[in-house]
PDB file of N, CA and C in Angstrom:
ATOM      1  N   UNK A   1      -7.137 -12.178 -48.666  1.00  0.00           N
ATOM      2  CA  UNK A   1      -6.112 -12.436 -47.681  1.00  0.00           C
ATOM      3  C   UNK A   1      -6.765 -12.963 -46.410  1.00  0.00           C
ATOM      4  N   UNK A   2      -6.299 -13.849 -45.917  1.00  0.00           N
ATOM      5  CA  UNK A   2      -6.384 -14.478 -44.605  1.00  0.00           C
ATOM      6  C   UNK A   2      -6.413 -13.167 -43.525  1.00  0.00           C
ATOM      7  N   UNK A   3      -7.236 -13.847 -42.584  1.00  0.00           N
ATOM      8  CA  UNK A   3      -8.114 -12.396 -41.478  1.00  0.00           C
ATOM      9  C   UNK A   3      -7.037 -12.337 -40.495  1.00  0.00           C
ATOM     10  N   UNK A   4      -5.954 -13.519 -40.851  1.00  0.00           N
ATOM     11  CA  UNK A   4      -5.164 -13.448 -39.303  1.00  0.00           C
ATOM     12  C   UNK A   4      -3.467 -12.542 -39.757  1.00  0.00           C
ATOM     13  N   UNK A   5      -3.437 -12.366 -41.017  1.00  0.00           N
ATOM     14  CA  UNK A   5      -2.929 -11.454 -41.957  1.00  0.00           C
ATOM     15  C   UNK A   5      -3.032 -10.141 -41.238  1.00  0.00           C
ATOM     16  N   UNK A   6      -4.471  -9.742 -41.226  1.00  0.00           N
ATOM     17  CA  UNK A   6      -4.871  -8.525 -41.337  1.00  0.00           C
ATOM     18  C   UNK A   6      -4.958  -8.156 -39.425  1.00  0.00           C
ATOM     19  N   UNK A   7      -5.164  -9.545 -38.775  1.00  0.00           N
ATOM     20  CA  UNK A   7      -4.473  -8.810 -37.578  1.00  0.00           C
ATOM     21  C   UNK A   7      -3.617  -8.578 -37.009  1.00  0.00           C
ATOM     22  N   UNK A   8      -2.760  -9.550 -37.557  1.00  0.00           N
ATOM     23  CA  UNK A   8      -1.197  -9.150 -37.759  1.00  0.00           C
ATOM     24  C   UNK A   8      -0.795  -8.114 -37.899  1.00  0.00           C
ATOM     25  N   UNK A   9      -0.831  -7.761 -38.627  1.00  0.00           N
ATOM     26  CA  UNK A   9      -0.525  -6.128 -39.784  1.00  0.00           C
ATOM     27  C   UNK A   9      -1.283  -4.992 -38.515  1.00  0.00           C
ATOM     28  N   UNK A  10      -2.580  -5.025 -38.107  1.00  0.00           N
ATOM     29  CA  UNK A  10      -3.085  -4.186 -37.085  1.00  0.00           C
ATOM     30  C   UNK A  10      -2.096  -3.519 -35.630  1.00  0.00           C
ATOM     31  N   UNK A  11      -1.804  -5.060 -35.757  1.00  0.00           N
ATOM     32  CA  UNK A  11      -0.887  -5.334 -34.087  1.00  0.00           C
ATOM     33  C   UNK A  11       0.466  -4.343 -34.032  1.00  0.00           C
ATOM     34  N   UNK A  12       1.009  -4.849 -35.821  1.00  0.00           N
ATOM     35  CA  UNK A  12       2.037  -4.010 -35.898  1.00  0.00           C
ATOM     36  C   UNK A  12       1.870  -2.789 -36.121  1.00  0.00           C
ATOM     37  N   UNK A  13       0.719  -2.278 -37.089  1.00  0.00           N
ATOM     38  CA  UNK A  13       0.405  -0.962 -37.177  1.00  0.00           C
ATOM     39  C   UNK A  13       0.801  -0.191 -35.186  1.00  0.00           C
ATOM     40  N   UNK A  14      -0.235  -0.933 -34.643  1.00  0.00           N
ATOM     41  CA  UNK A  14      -0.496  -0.125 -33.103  1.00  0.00           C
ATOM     42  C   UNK A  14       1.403  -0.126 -32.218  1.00  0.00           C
ATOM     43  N   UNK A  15       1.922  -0.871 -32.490  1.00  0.00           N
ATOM     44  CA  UNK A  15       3.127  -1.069 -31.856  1.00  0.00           C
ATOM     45  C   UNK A  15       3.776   0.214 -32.510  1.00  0.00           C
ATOM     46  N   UNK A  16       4.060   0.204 -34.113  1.00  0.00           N
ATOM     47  CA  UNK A  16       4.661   0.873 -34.627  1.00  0.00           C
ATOM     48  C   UNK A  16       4.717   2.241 -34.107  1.00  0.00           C
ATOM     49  N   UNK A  17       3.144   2.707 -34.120  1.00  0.00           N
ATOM     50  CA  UNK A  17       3.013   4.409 -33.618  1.00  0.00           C
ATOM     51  C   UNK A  17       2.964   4.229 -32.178  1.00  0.00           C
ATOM     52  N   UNK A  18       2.766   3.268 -31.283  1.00  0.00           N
ATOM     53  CA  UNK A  18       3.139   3.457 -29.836  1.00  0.00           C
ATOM     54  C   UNK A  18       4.931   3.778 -29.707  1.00  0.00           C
ATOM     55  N   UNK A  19       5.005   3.257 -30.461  1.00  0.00           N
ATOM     56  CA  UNK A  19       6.839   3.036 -30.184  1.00  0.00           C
ATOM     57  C   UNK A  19       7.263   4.543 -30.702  1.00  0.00           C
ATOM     58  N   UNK A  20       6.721   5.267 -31.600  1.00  0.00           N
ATOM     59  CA  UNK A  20       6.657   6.407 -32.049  1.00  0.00           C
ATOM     60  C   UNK A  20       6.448   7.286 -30.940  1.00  0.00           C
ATOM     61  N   UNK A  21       5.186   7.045 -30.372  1.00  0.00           N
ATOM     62  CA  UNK A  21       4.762   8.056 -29.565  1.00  0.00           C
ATOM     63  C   UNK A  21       5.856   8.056 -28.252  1.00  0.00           C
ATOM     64  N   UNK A  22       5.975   6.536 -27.844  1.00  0.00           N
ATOM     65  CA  UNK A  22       7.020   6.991 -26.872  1.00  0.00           C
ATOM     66  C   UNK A  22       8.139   7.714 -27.006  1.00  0.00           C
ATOM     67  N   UNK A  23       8.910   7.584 -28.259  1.00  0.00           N
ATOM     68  CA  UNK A  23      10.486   7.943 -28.595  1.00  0.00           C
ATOM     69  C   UNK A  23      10.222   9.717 -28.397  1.00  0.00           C
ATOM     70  N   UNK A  24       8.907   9.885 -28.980  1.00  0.00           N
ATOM     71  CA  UNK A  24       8.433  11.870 -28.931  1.00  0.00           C
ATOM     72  C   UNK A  24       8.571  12.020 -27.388  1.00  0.00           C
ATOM     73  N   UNK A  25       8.043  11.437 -26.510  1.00  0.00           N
ATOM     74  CA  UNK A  25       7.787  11.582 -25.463  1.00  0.00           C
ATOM     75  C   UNK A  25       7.111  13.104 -25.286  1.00  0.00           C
ATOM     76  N   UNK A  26       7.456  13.757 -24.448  1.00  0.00           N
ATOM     77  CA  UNK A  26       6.989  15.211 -24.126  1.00  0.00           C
ATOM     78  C   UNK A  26       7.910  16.459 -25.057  1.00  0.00           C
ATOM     79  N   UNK A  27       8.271  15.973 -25.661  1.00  0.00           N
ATOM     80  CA  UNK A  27       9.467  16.959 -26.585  1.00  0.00           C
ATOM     81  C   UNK A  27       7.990  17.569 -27.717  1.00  0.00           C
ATOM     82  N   UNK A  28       8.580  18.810 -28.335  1.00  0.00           N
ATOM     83  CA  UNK A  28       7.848  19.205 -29.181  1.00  0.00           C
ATOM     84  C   UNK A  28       8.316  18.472 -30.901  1.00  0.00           C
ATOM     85  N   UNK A  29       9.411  18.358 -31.085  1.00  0.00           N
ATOM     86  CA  UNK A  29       9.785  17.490 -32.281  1.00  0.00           C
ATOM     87  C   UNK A  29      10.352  16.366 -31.965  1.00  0.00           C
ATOM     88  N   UNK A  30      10.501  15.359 -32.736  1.00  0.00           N
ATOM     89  CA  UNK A  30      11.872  13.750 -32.470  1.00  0.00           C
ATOM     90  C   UNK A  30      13.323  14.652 -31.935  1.00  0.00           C
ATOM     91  N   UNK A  31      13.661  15.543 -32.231  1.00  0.00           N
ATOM     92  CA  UNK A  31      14.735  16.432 -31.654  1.00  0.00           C
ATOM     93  C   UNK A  31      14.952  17.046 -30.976  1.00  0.00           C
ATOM     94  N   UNK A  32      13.625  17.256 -30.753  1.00  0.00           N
ATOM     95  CA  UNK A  32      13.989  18.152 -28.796  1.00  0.00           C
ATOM     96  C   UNK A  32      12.829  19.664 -29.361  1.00  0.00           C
ATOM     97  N   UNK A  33      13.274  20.716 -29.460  1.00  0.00           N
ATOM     98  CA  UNK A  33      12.776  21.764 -29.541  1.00  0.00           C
ATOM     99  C   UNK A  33      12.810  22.235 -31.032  1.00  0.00           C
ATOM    100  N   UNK A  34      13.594  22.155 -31.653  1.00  0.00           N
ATOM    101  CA  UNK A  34      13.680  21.887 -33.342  1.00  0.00           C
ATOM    102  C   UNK A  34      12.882  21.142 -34.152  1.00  0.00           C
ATOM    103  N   UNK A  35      12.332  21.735 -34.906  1.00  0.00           N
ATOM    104  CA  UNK A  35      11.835  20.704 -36.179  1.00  0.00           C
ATOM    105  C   UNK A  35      13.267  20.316 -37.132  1.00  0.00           C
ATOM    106  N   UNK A  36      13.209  18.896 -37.306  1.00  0.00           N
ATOM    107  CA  UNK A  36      14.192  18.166 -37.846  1.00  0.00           C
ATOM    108  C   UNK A  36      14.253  17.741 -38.784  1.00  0.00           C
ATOM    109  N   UNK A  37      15.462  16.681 -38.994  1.00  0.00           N
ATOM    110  CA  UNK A  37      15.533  15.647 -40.074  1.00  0.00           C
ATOM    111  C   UNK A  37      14.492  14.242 -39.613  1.00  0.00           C
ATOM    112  N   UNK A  38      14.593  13.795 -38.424  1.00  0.00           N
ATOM    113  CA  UNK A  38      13.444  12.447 -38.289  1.00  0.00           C
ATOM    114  C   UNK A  38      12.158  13.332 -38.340  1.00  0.00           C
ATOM    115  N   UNK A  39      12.095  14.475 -37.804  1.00  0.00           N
ATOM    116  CA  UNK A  39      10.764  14.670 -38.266  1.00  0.00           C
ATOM    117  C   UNK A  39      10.238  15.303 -39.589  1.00  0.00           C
ATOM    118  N   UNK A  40      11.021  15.624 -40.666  1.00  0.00           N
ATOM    119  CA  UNK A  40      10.708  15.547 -42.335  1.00  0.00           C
ATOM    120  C   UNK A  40      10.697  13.646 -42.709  1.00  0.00           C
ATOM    121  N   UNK A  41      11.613  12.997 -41.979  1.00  0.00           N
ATOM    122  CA  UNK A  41      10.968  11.521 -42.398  1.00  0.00           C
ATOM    123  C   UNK A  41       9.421  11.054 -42.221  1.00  0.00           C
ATOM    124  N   UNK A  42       9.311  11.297 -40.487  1.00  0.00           N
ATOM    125  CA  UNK A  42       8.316  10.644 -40.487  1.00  0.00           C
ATOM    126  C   UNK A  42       7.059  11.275 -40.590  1.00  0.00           C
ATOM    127  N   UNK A  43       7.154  13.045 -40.595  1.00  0.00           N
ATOM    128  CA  UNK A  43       5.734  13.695 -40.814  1.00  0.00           C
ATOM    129  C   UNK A  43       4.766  13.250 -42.165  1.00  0.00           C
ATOM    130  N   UNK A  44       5.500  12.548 -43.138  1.00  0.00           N
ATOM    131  CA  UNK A  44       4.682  12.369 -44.418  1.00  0.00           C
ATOM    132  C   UNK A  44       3.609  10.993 -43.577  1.00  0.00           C
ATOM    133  N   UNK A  45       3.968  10.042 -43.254  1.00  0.00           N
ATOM    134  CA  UNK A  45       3.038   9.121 -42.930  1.00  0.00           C
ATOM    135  C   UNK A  45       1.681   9.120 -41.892  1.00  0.00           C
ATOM    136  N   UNK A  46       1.834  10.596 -41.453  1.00  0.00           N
ATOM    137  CA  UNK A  46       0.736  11.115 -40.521  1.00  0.00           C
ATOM    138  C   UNK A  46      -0.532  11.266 -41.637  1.00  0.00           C
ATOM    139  N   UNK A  47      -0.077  11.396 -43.199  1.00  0.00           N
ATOM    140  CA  UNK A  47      -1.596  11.522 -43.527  1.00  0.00           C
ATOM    141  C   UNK A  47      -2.137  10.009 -44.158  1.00  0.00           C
ATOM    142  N   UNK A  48      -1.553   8.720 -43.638  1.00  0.00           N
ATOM    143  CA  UNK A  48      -2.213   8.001 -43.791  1.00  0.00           C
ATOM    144  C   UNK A  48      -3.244   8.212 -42.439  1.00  0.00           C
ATOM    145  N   UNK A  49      -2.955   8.265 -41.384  1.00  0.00           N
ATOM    146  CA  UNK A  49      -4.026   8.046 -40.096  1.00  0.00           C
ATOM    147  C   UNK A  49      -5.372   8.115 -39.851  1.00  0.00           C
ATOM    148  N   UNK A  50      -5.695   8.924 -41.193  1.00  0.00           N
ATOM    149  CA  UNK A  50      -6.946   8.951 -41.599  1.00  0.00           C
ATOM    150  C   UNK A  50      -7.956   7.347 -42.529  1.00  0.00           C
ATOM    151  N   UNK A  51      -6.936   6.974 -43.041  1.00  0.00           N
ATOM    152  CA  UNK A  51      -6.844   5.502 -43.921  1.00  0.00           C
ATOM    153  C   UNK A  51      -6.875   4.702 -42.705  1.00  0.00           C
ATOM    154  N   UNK A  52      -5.903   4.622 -41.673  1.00  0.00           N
ATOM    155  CA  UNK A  52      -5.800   3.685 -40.322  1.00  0.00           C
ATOM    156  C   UNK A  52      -7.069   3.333 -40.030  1.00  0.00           C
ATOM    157  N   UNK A  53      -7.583   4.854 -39.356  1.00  0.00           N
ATOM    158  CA  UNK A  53      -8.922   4.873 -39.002  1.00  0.00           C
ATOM    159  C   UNK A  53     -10.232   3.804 -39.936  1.00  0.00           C
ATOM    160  N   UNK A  54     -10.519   4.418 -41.352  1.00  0.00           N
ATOM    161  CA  UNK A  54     -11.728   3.747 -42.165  1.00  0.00           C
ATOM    162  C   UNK A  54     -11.107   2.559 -42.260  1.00  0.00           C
ATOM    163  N   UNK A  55     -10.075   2.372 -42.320  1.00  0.00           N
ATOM    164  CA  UNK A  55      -9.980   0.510 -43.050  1.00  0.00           C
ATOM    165  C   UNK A  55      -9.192  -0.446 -41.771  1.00  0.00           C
ATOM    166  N   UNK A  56      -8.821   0.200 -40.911  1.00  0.00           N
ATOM    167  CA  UNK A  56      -8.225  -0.637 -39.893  1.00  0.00           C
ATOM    168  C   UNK A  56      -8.775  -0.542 -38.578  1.00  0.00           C
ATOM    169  N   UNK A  57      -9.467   0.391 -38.195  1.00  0.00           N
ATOM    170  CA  UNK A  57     -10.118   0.966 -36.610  1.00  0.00           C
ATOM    171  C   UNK A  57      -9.424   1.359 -35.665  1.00  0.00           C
ATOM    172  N   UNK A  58      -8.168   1.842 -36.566  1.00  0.00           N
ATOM    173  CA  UNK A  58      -6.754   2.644 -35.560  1.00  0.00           C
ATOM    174  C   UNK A  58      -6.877   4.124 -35.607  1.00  0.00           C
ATOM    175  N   UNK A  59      -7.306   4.088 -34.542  1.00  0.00           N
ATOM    176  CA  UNK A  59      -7.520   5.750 -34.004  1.00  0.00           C
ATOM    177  C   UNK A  59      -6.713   6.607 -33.318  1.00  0.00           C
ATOM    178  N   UNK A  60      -5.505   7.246 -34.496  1.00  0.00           N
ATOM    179  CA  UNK A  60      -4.429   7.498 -33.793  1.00  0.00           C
ATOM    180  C   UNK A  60      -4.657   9.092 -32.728  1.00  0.00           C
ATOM    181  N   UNK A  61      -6.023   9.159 -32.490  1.00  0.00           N
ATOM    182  CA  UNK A  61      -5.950  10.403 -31.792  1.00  0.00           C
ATOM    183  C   UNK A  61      -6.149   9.637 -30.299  1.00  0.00           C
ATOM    184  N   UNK A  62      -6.794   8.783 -30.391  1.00  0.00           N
ATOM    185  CA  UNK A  62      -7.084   7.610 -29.222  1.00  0.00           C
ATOM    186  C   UNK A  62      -5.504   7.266 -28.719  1.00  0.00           C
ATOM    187  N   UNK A  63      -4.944   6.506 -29.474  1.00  0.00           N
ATOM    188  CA  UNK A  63      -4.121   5.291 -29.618  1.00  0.00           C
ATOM    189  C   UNK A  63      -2.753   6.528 -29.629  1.00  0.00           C
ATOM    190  N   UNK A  64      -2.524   7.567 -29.765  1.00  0.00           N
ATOM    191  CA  UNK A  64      -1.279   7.829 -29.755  1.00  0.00           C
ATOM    192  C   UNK A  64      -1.535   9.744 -29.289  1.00  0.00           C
ATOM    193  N   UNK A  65      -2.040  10.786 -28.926  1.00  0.00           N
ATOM    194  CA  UNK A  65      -2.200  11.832 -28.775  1.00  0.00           C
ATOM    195  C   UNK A  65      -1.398  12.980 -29.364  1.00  0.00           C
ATOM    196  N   UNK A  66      -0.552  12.346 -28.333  1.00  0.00           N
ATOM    197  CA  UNK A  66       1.024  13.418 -28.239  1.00  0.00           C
ATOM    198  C   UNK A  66       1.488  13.695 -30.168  1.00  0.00           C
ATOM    199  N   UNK A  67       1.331  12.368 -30.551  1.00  0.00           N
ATOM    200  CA  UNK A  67       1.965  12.120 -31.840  1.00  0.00           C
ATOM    201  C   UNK A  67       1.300  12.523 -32.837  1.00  0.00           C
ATOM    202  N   UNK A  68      -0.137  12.565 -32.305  1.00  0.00           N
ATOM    203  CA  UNK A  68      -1.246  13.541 -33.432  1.00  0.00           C
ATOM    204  C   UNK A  68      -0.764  14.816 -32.999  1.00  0.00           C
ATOM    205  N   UNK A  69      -0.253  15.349 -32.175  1.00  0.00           N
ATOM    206  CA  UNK A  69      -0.430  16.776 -31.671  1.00  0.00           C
ATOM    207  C   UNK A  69       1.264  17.196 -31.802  1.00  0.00           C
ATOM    208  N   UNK A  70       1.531  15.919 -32.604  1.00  0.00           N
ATOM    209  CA  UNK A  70       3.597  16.671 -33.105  1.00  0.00           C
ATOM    210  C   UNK A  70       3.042  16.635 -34.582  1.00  0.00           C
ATOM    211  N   UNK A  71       2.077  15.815 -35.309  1.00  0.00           N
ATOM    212  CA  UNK A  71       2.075  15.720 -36.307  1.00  0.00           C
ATOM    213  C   UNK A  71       1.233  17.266 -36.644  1.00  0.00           C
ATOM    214  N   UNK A  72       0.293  17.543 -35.944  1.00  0.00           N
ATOM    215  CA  UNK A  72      -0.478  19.213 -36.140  1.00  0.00           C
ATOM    216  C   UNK A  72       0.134  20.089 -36.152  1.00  0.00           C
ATOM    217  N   UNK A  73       1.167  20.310 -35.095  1.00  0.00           N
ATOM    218  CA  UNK A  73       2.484  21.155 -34.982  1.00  0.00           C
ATOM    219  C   UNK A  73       3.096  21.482 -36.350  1.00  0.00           C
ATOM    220  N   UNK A  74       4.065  20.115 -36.862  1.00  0.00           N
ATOM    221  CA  UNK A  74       4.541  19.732 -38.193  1.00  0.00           C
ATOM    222  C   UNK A  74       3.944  20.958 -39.194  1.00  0.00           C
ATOM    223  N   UNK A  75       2.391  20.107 -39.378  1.00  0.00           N
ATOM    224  CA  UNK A  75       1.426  21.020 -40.361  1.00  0.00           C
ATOM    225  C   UNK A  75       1.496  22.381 -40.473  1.00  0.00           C
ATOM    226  N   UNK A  76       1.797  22.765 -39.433  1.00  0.00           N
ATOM    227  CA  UNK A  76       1.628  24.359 -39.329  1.00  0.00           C
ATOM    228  C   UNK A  76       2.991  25.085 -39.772  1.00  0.00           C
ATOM    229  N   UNK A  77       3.692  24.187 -40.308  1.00  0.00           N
ATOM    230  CA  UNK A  77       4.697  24.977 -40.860  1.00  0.00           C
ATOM    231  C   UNK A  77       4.652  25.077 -42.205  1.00  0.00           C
ATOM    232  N   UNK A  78       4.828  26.184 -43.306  1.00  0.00           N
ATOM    233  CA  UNK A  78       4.262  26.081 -44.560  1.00  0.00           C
ATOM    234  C   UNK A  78       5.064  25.156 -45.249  1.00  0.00           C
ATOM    235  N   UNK A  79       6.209  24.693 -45.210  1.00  0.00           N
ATOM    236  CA  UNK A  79       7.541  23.830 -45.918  1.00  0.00           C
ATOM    237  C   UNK A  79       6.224  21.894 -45.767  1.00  0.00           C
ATOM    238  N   UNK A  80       5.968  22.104 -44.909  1.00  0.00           N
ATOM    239  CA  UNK A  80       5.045  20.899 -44.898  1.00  0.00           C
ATOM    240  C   UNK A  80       3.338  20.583 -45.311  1.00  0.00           C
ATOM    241  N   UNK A  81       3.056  21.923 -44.787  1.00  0.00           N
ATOM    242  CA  UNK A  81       1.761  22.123 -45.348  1.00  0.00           C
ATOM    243  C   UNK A  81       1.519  22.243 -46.789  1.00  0.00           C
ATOM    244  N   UNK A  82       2.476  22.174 -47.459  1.00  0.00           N
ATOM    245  CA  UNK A  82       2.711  22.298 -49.447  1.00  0.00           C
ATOM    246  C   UNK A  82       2.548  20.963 -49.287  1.00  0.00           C
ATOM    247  N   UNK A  83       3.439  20.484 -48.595  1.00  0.00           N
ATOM    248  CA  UNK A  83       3.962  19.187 -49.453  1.00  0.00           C
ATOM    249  C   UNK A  83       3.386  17.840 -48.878  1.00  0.00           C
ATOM    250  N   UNK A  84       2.460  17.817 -47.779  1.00  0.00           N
ATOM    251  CA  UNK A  84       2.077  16.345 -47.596  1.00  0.00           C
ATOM    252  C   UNK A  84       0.531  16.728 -47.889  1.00  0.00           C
ATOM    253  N   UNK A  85       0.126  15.197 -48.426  1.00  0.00           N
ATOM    254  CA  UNK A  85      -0.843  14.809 -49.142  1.00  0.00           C
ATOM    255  C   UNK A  85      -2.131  15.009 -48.392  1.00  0.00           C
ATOM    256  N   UNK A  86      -3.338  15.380 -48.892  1.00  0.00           N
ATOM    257  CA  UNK A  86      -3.960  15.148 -47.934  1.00  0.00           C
ATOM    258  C   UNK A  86      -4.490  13.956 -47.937  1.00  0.00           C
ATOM    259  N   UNK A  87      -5.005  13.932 -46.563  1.00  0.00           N
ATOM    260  CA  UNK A  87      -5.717  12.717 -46.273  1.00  0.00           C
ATOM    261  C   UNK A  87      -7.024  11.709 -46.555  1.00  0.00           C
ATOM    262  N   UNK A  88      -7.928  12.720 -47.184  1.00  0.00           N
ATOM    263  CA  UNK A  88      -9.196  12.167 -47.856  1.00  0.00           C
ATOM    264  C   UNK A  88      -8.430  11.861 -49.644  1.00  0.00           C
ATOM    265  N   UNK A  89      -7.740  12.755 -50.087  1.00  0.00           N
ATOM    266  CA  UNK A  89      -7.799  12.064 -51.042  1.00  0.00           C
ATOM    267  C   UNK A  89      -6.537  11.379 -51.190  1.00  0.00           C
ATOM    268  N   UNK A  90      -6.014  10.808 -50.082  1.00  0.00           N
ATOM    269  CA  UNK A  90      -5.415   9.510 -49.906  1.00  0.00           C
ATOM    270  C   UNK A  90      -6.326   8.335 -49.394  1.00  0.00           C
ATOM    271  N   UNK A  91      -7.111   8.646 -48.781  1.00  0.00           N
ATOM    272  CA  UNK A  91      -8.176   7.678 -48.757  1.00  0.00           C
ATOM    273  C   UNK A  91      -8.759   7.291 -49.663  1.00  0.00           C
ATOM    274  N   UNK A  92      -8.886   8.309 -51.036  1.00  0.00           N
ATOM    275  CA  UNK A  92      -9.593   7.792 -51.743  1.00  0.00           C
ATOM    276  C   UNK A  92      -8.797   7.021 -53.195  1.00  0.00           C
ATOM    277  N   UNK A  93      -7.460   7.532 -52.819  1.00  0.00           N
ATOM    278  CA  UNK A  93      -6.835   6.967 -53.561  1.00  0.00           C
ATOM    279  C   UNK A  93      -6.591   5.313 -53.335  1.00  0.00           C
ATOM    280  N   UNK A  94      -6.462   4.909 -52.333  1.00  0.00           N
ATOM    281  CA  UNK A  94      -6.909   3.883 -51.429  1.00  0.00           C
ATOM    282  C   UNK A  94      -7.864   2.797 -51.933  1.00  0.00           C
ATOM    283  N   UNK A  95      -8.893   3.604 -51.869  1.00  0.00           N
ATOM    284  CA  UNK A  95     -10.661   3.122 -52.195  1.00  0.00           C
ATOM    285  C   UNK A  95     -10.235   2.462 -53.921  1.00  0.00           C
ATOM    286  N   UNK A  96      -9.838   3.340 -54.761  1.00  0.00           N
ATOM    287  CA  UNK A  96      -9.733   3.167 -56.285  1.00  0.00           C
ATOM    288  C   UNK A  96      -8.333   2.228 -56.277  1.00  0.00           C
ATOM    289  N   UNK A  97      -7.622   1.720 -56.049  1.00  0.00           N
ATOM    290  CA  UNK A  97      -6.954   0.723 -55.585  1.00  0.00           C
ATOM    291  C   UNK A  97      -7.073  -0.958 -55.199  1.00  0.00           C
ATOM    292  N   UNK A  98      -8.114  -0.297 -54.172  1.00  0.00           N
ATOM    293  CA  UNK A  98      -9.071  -1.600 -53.745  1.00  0.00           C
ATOM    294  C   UNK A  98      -9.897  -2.111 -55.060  1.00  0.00           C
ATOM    295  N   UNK A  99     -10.435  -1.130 -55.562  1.00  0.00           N
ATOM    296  CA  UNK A  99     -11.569  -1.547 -56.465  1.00  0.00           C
ATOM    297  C   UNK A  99     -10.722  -2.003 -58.028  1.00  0.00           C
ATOM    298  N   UNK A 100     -10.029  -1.488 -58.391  1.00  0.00           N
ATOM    299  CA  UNK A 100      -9.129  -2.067 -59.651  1.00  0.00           C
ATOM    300  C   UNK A 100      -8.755  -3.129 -59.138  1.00  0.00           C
ATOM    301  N   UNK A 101      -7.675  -3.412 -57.977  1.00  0.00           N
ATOM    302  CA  UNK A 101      -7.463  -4.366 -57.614  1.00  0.00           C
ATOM    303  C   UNK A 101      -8.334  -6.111 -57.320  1.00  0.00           C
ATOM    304  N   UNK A 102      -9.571  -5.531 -56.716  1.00  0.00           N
ATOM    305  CA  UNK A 102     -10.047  -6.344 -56.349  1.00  0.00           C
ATOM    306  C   UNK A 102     -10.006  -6.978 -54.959  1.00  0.00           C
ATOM    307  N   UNK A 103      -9.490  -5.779 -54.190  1.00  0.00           N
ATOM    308  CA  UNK A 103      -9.537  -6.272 -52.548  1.00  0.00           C
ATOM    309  C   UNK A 103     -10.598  -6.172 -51.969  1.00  0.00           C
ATOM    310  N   UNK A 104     -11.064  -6.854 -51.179  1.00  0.00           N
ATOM    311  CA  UNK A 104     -12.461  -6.341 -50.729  1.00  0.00           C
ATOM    312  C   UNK A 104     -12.269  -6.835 -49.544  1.00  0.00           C
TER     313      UNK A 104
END
């Protein structure tokens, strides 16, 4: 894929979770004081951020705080801590992807 593809895709990555982080603002969930319905949507995609990081150089502890620190929150509830993936071996699921595929 073309490199201007891939900064494309970056630009939007960083917009995407800025626009995230703002909508959280200082609230503890997307809902105010409640853990919610937007936040069972969007807590699953917090364990790509680890993938952001190795393959894109998006450092969402840099690049977004608040939103790492709603997504840690999230974690600590057991209804979520079952059920989202972790993150290395989504990375590595990732990696074996690339390599069948042939992305490099």
């Amino acid at each position: 894929m073309h490199a201007s593809f891939f900064a494309t895709a970056k630009e939007d990555l960083v917009q995407a979770l800025t626009t995230l982080e703002a909508e959280l603002g200082d609230r503890d969930y997307f809902g105010g004081e409640a853990f919610g319905f937007v936040d069972v949507a969007l807590v699953p995609f917090t364990a790509w951020f680890h993938a952001y990081e190795k393959f894109g150089g998006v450092v969402a502890e840099e690049l977004c705080p608040r939103l790492v620190a709603w997504a840690h929150r999230c974690k600590e509830r057991n209804s979520v801590a079952m059920a989202i993936a972790d993150p290395h071996k989504l990375y590595d699921f990732v990696l074996y992807l690339k390599q069948k595929f042939g992305a490099e």
